[in-house]
C-alpha atoms as a PDB file:
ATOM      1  CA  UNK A   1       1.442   8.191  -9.816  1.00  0.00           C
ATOM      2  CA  UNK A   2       3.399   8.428  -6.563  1.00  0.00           C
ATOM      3  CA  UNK A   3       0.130   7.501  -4.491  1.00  0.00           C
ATOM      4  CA  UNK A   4       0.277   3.690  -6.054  1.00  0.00           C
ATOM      5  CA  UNK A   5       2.757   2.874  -2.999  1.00  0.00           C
ATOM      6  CA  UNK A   6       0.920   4.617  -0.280  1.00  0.00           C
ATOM      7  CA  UNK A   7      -2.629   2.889   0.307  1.00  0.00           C
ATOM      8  CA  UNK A   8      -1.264  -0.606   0.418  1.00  0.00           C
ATOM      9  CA  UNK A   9      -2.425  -1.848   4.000  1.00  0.00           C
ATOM     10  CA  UNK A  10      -5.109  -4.797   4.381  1.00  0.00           C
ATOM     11  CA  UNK A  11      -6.533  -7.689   7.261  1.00  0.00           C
ATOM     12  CA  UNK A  12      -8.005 -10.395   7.497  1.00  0.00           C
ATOM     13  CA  UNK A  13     -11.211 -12.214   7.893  1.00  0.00           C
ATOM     14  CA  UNK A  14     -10.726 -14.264  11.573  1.00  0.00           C
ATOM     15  CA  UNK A  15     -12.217 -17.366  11.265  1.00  0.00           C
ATOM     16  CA  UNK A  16     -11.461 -21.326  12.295  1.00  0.00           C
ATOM     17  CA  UNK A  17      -7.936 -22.281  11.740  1.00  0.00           C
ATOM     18  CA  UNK A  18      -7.070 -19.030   9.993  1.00  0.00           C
ATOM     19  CA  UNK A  19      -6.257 -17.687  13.104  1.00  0.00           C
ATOM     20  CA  UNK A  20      -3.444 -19.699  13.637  1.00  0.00           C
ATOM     21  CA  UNK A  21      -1.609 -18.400  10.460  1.00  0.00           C
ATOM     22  CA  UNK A  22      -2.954 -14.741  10.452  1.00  0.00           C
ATOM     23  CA  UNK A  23      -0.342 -13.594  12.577  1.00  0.00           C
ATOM     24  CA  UNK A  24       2.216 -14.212   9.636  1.00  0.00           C
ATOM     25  CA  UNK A  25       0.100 -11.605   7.342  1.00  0.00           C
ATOM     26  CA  UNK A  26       1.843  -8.191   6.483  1.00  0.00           C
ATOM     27  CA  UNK A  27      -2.126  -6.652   6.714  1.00  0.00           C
ATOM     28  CA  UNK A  28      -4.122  -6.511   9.996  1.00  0.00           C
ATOM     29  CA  UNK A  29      -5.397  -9.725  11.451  1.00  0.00           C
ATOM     30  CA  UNK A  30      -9.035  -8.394  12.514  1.00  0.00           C
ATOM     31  CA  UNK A  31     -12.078  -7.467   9.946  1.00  0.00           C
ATOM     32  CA  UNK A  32     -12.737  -3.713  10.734  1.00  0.00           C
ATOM     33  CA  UNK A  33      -9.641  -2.373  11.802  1.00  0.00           C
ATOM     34  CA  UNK A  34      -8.817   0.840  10.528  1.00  0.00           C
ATOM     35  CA  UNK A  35      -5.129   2.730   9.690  1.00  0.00           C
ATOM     36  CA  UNK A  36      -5.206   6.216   9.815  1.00  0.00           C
ATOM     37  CA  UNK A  37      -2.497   7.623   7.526  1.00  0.00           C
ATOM     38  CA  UNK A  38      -1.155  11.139   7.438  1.00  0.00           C
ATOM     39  CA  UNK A  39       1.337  12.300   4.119  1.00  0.00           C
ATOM     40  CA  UNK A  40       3.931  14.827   4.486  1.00  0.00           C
ATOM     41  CA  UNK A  41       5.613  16.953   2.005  1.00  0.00           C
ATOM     42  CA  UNK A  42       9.194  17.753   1.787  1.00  0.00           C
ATOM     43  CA  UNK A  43       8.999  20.576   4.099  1.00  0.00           C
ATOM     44  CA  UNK A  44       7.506  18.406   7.128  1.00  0.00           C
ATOM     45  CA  UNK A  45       3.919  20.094   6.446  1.00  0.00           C
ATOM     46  CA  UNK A  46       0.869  17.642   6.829  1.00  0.00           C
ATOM     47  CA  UNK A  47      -0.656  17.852   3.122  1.00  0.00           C
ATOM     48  CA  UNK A  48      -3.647  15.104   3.818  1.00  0.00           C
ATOM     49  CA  UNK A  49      -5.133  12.463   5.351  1.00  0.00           C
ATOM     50  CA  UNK A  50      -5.957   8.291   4.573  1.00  0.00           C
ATOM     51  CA  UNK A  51      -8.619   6.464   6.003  1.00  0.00           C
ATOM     52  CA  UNK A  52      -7.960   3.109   5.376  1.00  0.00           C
ATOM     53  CA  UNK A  53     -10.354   0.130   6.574  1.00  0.00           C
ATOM     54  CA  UNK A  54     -10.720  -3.650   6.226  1.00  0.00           C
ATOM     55  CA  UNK A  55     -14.090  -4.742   4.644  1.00  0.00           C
ATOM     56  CA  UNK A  56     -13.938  -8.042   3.429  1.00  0.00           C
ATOM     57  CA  UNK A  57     -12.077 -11.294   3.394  1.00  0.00           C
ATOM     58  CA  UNK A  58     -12.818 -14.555   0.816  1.00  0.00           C
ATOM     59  CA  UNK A  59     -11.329 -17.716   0.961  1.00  0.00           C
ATOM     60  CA  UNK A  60     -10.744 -18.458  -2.443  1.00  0.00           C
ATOM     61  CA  UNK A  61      -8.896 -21.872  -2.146  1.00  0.00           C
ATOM     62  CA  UNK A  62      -7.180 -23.982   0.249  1.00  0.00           C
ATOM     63  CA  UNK A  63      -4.501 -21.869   1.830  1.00  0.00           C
ATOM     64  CA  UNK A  64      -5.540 -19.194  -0.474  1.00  0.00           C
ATOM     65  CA  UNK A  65      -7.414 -15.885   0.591  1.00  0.00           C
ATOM     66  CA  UNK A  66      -8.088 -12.158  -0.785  1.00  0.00           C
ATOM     67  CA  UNK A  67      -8.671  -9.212   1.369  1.00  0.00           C
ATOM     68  CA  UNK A  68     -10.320  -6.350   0.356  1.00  0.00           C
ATOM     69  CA  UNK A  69      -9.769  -2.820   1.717  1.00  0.00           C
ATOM     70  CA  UNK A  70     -11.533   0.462   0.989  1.00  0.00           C
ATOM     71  CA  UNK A  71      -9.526   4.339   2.078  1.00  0.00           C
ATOM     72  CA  UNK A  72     -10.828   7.658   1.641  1.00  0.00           C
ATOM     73  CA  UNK A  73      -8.533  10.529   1.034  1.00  0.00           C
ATOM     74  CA  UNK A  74      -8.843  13.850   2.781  1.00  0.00           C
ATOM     75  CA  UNK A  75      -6.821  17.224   2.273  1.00  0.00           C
ATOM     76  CA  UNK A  76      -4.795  18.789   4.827  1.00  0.00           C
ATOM     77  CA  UNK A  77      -8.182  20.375   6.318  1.00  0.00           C
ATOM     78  CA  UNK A  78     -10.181  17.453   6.971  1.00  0.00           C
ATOM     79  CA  UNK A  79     -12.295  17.385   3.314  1.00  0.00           C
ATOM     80  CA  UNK A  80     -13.039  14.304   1.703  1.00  0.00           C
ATOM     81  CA  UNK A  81     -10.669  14.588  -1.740  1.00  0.00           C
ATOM     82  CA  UNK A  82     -12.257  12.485  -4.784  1.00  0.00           C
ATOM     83  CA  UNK A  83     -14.301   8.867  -4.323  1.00  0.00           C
ATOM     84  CA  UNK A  84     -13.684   5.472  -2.241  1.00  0.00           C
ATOM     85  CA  UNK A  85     -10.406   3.567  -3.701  1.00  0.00           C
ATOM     86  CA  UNK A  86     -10.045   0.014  -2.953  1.00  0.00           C
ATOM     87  CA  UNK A  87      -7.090  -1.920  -2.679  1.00  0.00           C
ATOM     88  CA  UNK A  88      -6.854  -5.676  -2.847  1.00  0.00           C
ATOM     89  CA  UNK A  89      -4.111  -8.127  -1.056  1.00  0.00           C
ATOM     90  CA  UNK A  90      -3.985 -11.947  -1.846  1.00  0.00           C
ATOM     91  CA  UNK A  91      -2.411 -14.271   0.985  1.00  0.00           C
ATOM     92  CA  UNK A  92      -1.218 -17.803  -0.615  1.00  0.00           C
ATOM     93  CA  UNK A  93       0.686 -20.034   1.368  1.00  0.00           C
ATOM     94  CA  UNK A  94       2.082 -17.884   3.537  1.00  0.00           C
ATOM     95  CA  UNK A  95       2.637 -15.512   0.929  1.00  0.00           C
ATOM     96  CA  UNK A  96       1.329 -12.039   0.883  1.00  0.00           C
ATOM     97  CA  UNK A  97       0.767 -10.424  -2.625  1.00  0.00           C
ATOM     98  CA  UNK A  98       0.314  -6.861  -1.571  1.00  0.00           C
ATOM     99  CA  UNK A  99      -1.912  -5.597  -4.765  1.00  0.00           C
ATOM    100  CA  UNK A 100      -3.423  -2.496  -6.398  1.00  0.00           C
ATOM    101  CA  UNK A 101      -7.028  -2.725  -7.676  1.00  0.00           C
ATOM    102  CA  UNK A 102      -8.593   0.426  -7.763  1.00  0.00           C
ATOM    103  CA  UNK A 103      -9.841   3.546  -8.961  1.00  0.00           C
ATOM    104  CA  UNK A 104      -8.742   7.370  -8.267  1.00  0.00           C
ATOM    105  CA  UNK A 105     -10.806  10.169  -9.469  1.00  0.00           C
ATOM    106  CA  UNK A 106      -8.854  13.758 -10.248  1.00  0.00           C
ATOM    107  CA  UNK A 107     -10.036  16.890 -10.872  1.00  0.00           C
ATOM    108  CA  UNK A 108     -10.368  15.750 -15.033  1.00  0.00           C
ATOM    109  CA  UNK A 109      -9.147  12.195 -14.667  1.00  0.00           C
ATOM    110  CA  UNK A 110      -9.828   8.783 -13.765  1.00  0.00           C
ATOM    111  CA  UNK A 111      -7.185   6.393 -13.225  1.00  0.00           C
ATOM    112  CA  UNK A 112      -7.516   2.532 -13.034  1.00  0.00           C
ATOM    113  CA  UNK A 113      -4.843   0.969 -11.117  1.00  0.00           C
ATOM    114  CA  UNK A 114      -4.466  -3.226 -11.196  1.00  0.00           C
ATOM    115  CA  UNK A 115      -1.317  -5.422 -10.445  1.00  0.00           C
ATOM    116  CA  UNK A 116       0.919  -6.986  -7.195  1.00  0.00           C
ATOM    117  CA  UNK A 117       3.126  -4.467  -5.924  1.00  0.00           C
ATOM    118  CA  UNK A 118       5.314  -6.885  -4.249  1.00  0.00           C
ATOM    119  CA  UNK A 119       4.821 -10.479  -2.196  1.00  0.00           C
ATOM    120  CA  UNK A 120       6.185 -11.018   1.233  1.00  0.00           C
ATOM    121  CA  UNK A 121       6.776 -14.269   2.415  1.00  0.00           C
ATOM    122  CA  UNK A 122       6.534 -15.004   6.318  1.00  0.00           C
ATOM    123  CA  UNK A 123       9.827 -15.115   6.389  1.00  0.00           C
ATOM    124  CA  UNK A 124      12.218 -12.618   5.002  1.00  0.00           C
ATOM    125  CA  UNK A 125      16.071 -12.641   5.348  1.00  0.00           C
ATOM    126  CA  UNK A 126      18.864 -10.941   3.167  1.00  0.00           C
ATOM    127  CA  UNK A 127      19.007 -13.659   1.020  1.00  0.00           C
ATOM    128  CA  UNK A 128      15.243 -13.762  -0.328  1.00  0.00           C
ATOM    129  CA  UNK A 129      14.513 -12.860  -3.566  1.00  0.00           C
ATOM    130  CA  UNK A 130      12.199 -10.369  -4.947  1.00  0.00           C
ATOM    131  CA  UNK A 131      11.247 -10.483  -8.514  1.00  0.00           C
ATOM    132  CA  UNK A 132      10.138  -7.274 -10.397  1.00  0.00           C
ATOM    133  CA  UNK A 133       6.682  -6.588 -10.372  1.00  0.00           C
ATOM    134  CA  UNK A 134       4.517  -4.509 -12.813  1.00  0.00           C
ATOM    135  CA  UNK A 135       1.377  -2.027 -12.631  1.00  0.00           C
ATOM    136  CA  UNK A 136      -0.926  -1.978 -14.939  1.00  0.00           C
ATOM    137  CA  UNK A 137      -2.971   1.581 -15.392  1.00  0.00           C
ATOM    138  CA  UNK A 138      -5.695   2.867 -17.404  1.00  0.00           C
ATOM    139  CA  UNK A 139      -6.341   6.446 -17.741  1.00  0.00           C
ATOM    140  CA  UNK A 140      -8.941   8.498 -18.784  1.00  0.00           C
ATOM    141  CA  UNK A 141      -8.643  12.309 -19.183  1.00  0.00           C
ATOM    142  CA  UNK A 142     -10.594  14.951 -21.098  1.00  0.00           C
ATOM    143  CA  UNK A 143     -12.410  12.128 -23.092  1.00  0.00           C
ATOM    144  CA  UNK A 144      -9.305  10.169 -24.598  1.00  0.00           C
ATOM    145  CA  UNK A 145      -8.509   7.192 -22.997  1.00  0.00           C
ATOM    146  CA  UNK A 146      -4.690   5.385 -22.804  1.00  0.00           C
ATOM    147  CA  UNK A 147      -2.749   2.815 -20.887  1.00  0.00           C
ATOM    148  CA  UNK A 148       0.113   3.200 -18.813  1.00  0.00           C
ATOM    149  CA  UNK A 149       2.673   0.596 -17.050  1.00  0.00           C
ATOM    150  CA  UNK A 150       4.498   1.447 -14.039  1.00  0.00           C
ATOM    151  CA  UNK A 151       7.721  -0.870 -13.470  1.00  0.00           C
ATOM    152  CA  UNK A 152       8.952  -1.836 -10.095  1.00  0.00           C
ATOM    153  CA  UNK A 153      11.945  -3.047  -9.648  1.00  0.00           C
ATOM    154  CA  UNK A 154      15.033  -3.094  -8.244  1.00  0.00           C
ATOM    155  CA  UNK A 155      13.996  -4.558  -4.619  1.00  0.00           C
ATOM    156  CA  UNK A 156      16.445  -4.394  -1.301  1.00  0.00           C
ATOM    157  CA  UNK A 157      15.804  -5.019   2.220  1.00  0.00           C
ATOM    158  CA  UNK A 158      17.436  -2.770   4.119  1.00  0.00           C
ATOM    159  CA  UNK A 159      17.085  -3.474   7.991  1.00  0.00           C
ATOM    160  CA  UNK A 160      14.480  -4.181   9.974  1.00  0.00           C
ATOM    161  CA  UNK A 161      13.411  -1.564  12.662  1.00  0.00           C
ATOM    162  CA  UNK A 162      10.941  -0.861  15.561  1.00  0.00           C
ATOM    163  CA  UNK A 163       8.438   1.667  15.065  1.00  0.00           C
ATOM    164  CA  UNK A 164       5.804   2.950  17.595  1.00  0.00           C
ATOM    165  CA  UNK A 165       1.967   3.739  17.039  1.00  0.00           C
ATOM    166  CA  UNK A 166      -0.618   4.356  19.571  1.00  0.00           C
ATOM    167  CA  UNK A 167       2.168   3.101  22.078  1.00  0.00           C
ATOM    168  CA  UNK A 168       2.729  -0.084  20.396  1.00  0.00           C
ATOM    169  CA  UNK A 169       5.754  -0.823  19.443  1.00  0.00           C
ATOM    170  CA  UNK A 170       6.120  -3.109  15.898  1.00  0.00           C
ATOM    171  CA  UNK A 171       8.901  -4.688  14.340  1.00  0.00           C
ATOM    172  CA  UNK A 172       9.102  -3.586  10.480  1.00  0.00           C
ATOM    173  CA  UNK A 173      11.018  -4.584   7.918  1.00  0.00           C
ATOM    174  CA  UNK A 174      12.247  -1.426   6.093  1.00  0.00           C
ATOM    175  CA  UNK A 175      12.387  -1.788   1.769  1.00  0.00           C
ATOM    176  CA  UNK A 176      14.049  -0.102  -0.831  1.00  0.00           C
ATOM    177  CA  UNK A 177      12.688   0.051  -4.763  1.00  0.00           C
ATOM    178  CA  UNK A 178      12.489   1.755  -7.865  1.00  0.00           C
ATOM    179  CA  UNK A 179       9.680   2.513 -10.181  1.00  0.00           C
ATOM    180  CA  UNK A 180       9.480   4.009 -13.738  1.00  0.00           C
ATOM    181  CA  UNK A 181       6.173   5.013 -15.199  1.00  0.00           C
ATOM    182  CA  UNK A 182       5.598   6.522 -18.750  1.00  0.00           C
ATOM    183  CA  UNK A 183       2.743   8.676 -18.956  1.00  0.00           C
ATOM    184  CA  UNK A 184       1.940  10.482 -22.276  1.00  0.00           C
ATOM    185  CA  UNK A 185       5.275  10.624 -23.903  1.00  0.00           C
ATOM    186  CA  UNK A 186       7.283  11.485 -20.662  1.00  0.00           C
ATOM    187  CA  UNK A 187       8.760   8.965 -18.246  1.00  0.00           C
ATOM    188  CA  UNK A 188       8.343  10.071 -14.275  1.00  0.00           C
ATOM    189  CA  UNK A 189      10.823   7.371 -11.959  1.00  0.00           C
ATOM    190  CA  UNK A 190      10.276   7.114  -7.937  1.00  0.00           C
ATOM    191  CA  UNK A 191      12.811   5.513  -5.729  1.00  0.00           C
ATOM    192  CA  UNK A 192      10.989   4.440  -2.874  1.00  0.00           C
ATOM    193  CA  UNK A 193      11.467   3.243   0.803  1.00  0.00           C
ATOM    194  CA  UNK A 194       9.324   1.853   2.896  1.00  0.00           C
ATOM    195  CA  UNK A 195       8.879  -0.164   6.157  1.00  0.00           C
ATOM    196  CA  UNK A 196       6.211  -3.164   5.746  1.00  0.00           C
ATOM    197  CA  UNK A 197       5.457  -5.112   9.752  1.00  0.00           C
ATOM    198  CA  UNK A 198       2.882  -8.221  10.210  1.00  0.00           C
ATOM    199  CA  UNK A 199       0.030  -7.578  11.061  1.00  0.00           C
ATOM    200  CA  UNK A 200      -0.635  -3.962   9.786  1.00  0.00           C
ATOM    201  CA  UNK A 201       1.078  -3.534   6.186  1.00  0.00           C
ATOM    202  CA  UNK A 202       2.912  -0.367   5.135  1.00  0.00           C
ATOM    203  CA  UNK A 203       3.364   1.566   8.100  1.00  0.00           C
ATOM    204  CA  UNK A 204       5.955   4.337   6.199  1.00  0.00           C
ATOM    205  CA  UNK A 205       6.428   5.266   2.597  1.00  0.00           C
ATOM    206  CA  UNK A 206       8.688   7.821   1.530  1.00  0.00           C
ATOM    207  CA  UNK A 207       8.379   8.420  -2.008  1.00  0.00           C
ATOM    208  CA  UNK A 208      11.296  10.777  -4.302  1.00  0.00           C
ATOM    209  CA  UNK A 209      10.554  12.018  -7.534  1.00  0.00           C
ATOM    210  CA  UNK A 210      13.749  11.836  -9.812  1.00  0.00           C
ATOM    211  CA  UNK A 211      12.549  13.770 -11.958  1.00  0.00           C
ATOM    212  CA  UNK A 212      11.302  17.008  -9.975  1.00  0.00           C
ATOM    213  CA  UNK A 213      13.601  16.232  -6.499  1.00  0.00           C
ATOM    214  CA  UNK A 214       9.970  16.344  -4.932  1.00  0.00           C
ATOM    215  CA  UNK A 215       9.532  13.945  -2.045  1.00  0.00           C
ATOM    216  CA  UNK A 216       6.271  13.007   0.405  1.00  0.00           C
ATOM    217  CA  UNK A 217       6.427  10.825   2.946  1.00  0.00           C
ATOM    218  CA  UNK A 218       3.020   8.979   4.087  1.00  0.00           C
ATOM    219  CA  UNK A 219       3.084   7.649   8.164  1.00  0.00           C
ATOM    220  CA  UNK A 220       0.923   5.359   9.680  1.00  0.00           C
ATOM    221  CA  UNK A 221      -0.395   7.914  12.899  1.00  0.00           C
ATOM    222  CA  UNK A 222      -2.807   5.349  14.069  1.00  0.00           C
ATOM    223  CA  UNK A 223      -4.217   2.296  14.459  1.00  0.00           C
ATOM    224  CA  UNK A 224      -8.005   1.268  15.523  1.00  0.00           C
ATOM    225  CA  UNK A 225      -9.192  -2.460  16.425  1.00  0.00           C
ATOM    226  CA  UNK A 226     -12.800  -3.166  16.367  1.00  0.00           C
ATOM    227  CA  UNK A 227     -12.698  -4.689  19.636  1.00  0.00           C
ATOM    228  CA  UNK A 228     -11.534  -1.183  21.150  1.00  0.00           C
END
């Protein structure tokens, strides 16, 4: 479960007057960009790979949009690990619900992933509040089939900080939350930090296990624009 944080990055659809509001967006402004993610385990060692790029963007209302990205997963030597996920974002106002909707295959398991993982608004100071949020799973493994929720809660913002990629330097605003999941009679909880910047998403996740001391960290490496 400590993947649900890591593939959370989505754009936009530039079109007419969205433009002018795009820029306030914590997912890339530009259909076709693509974030290159590398995760890291404890030890600093490069365990895999995320291709993560921007298909689709619907206007659903006035004001109101969804974007839809798809990310492959690769292992530490370039192989393609298990199918497509998707991940969908919905921008209202100038809100941005980063969201889960996908599907991961496993070796024996299939795991359904829906809910928002948290909603930014375009402008953030110490004093904003952010409510709990919850994840709703469904699992299937070895023929049996059983739902799981995953809890976030718990949100701070910690700082904001510059971070570089490709020579561009962003300004992120760094997160702190906790999770709880309970999967088939056992309970795993994540406390989780990560830096979120407009215009790209998650650009760092670190991710501890309280339960095993295990940590990976997943880092945005790179950035490509269509246009480039």
């Amino acid at each position: 479960m400590k993947r649900l944080i890591l593939l959370l990055c989505v754009c936009v659809y530039s079109i007419g007057r969205a433009q002018n509001i795009q820029q306030n967006w914590y997912i890339p402004a530009t259909v076709g960009t693509t974030l290159k993610y590398a995760v890291y385990n404890q030890e600093g060692e490069i365990t895999g790979y995320s291709i993560v790029h921007t298909d689709s963007v619907t206007q659903l209302a006035e004001g109101c949009w969804r974007v839809t990205q798809s990310s492959v997963q690769y292992n530490a030597n370039n192989r393609q690990v298990g199918d497509t996920l998707y991940a969908e974002t919905v921008i209202s106002g100038d809100t941005t619900y980063v969201g889960i909707n996908r599907t991961m295959q496993m070796a024996r398991a299939e795991v359904q992933t829906r809910g928002t993982l948290i909603a930014l608004p375009s402008t953030i100071d110490r004093y904003t509040q952010f409510p709990n949020r919850t994840l709703d799973c469904t699992v299937r493994i070895a023929g049996l089939r059983f739902n799981t929720t995953t809890e976030a809660y718990d949100y701070q913002l910690m700082n904001d900080e510059t971070l570089t990629v490709d020579n561009r330097i962003y300004n992120a605003l760094k997160f702190s939350y906790n999770t709880t999941t309970k999967v088939a009679g056992r309970t795993e909880q994540t406390f989780v930090t990560t830096w979120f910047a407009k215009g790209v998403g998650t650009m760092l996740a670190v991710v501890n296990n309280e339960q095993t001391g295990e940590s990976n960290t997943t880092k945005l490496i790179s950035i490509h624009y269509p246009e480039q």
